[in-house]
Protein backbone atom coordinates (compact mmCIF):
# COMPACT_ATOMS: atom_id res chain seq x y z
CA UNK A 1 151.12 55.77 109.20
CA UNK A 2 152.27 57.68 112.19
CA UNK A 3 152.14 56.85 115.37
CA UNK A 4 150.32 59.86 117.17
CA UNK A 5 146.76 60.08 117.39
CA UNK A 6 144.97 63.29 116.06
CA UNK A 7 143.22 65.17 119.01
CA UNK A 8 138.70 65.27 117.98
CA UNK A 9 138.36 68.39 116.48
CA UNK A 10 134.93 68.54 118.28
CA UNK A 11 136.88 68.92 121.86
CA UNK A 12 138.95 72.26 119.81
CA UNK A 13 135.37 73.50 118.54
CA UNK A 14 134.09 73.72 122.18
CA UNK A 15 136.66 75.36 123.19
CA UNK A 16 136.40 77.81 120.94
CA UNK A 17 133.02 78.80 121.63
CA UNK A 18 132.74 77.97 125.49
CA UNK A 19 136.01 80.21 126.59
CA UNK A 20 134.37 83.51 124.85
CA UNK A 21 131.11 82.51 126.93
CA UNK A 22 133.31 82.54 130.10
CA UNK A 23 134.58 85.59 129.60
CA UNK A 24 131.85 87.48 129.27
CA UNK A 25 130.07 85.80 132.04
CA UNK A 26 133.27 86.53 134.24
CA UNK A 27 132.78 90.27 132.74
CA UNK A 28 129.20 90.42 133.52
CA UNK A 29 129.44 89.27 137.12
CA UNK A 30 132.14 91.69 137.87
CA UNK A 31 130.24 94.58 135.75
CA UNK A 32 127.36 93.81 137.96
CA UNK A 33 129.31 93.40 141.69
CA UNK A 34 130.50 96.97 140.80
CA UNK A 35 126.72 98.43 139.95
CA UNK A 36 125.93 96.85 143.21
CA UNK A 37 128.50 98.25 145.07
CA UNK A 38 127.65 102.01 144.03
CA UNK A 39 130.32 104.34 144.14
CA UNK A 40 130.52 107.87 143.43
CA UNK A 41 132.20 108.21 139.80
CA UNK A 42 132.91 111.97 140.93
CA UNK A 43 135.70 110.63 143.06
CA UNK A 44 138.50 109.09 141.11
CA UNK A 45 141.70 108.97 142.86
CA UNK A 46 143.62 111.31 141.51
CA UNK A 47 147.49 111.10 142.08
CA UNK A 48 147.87 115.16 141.98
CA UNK A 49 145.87 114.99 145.48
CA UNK A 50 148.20 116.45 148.39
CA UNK A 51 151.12 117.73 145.73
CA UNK A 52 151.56 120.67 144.64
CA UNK A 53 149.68 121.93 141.47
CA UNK A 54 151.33 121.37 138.16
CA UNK A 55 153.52 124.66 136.56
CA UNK A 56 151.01 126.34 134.96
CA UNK A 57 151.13 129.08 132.05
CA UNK A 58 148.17 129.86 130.58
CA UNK A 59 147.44 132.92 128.59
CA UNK A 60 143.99 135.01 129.16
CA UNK A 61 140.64 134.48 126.97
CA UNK A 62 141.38 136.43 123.66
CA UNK A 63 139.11 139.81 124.21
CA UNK A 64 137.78 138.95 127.82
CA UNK A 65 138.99 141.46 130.24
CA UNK A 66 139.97 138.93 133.12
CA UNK A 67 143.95 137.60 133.19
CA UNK A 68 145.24 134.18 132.41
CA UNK A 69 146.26 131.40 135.25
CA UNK A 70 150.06 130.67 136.06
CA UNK A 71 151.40 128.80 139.24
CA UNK A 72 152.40 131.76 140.99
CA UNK A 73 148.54 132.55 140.71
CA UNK A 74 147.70 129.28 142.82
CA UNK A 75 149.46 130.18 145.75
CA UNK A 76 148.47 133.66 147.00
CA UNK A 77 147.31 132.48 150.51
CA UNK A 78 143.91 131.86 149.63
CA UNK A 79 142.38 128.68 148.36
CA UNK A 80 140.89 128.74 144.81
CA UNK A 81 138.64 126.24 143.16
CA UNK A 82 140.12 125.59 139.40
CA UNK A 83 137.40 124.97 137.46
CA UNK A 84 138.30 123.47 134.21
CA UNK A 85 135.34 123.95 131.35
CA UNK A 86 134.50 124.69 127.74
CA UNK A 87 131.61 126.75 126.16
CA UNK A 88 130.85 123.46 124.36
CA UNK A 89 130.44 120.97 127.25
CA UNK A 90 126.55 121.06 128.31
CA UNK A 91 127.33 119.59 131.86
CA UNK A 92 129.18 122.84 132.32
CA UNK A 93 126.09 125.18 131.88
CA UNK A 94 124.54 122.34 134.41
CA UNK A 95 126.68 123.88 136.97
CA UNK A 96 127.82 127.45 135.99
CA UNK A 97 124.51 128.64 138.72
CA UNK A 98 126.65 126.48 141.39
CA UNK A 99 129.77 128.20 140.49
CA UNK A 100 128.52 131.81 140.10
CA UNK A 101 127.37 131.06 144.39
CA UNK A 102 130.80 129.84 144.94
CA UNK A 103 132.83 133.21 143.20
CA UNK A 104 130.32 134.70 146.33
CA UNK A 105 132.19 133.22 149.38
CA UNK A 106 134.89 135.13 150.47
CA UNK A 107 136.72 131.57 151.68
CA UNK A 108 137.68 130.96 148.14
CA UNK A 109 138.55 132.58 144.82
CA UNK A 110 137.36 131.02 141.55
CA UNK A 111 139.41 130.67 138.65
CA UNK A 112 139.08 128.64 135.02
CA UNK A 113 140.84 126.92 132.57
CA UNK A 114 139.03 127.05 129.47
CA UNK A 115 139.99 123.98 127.62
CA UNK A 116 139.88 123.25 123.51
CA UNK A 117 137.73 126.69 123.50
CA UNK A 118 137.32 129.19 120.43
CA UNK A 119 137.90 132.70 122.25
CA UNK A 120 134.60 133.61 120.41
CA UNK A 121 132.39 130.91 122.31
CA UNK A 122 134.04 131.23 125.35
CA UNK A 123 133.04 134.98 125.96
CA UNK A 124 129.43 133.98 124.27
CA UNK A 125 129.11 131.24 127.19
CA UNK A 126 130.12 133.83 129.87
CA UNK A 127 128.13 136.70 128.18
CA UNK A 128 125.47 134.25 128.39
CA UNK A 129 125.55 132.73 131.86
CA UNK A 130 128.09 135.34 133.76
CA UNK A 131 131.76 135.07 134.65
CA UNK A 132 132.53 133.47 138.33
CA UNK A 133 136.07 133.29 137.20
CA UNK A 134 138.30 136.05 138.49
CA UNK A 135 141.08 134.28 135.95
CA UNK A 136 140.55 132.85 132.96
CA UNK A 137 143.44 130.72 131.26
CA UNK A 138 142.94 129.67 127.82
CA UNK A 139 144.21 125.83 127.42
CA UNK A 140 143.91 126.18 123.51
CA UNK A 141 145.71 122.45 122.72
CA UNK A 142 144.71 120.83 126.13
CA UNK A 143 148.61 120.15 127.35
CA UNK A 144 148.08 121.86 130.70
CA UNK A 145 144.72 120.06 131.27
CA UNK A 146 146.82 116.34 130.59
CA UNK A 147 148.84 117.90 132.96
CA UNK A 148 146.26 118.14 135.99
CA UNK A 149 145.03 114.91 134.91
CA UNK A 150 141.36 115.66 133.90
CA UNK A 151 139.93 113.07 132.08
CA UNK A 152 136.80 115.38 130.60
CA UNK A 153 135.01 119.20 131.69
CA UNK A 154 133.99 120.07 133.33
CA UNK A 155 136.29 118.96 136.36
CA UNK A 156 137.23 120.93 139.80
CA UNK A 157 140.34 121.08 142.18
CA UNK A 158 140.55 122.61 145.28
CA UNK A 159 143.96 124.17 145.86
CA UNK A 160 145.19 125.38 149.16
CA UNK A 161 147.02 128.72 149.69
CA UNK A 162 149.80 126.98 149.20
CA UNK A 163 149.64 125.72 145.86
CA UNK A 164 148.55 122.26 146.90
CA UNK A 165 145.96 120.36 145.48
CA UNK A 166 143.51 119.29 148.40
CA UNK A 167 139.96 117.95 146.36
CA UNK A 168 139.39 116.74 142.87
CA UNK A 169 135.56 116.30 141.48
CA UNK A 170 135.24 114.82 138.02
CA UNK A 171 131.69 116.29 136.68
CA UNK A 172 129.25 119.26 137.08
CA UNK A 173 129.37 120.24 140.99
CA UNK A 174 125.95 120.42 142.41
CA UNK A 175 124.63 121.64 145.45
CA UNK A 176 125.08 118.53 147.30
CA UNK A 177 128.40 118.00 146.16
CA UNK A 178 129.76 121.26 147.25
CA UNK A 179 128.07 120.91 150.54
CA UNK A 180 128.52 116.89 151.43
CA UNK A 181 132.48 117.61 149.48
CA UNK A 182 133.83 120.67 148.64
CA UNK A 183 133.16 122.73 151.87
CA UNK A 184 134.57 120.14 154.37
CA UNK A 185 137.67 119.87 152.23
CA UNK A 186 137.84 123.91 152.62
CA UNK A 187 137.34 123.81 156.38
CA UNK A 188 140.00 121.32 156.82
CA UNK A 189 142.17 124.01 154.70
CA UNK A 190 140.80 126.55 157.14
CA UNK A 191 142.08 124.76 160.07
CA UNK A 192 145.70 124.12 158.68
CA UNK A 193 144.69 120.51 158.07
């Protein structure tokens, strides 16, 4: 016979079953401290803030009459608002009305990246709702968006004159967001901060 003694099985069995259960209480709690705690989901930190945009070579919609988006377009002394959408994303016909305002004030110029797009629905969707976009690059595989970081469309960035990325907003802009957001970010850009 040997010598050691065989742990209960029982005392294996509960542990088995009770560490799953404190897991997903752990989960829970935290899952719920976070609901609590709010946040705006808009405002993921995005490491692009503050550095200059990423190179950029995008070709125009296939038969729209508006240019594509390179770099050297993102730093003509003017801010512009990059709007990055798709003819398929409803959020983005949630808040063409908000950008077809913005293409209106002369403190920025709006421009797009149309991302996964067929050239065919993309000039239906403008047709449809209007173009703010004074340039139009078509991201056809989605390498330049993984290259600004967006994580779905529609998203927005703010770059300065300069080239620089200033504001990020994940999700459909609104009214509120451009006014509580966007247009502070573009008055800081106004006063050379």
């Amino acid at each position: 016979m040997s010598s050691d003694p065989k742990p209960p099985r029982r005392l294996g069995r509960r542990i088995a079953i009770i560490a799953p259960l404190v897991v997903f209480a752990a989960l829970a709690v935290l899952f719920l401290v976070r609901l609590e705690q709010g946040g705006d989901p808009s405002l993921v930190p995005s490491v692009l803030i503050g550095k200059e945009a990423p190179a950029t070579a995008l070709p125009p919609v296939e038969g729209l009459d508006v240019p594509g988006l390179a770099s050297a377009d993102l730093s003509t002394g003017k801010p512009m608002l990059v709007n990055v959408w798709a003819s398929w994303c409803a959020p983005c016909r949630e808040e063409h009305p908000v950008l077809e305002k913005l293409a209106t004030d002369p403190r920025l110029t709006v421009v797009g990246i149309n991302y996964k797009d067929k050239p065919d629905n993309a000039r239906a969707f403008l047709g449809q709702f209007g173009n703010p976009y004074a340039r139009i690059g078509a991201d056809q595989n989605g390498r330049t968006a993984i290259d600004w970081g967006v994580y779905g469309v529609p998203e927005s960035f703010l770059v300065d004159g300069k080239g620089v990325i200033r504001f990020k907003f994940i999700g459909p802009l609104t009214e509120e967001a451009v006014a509580a957001q966007l247009v502070p970010e573009l008055e800081k850009i106004a006063k050379g901060g």
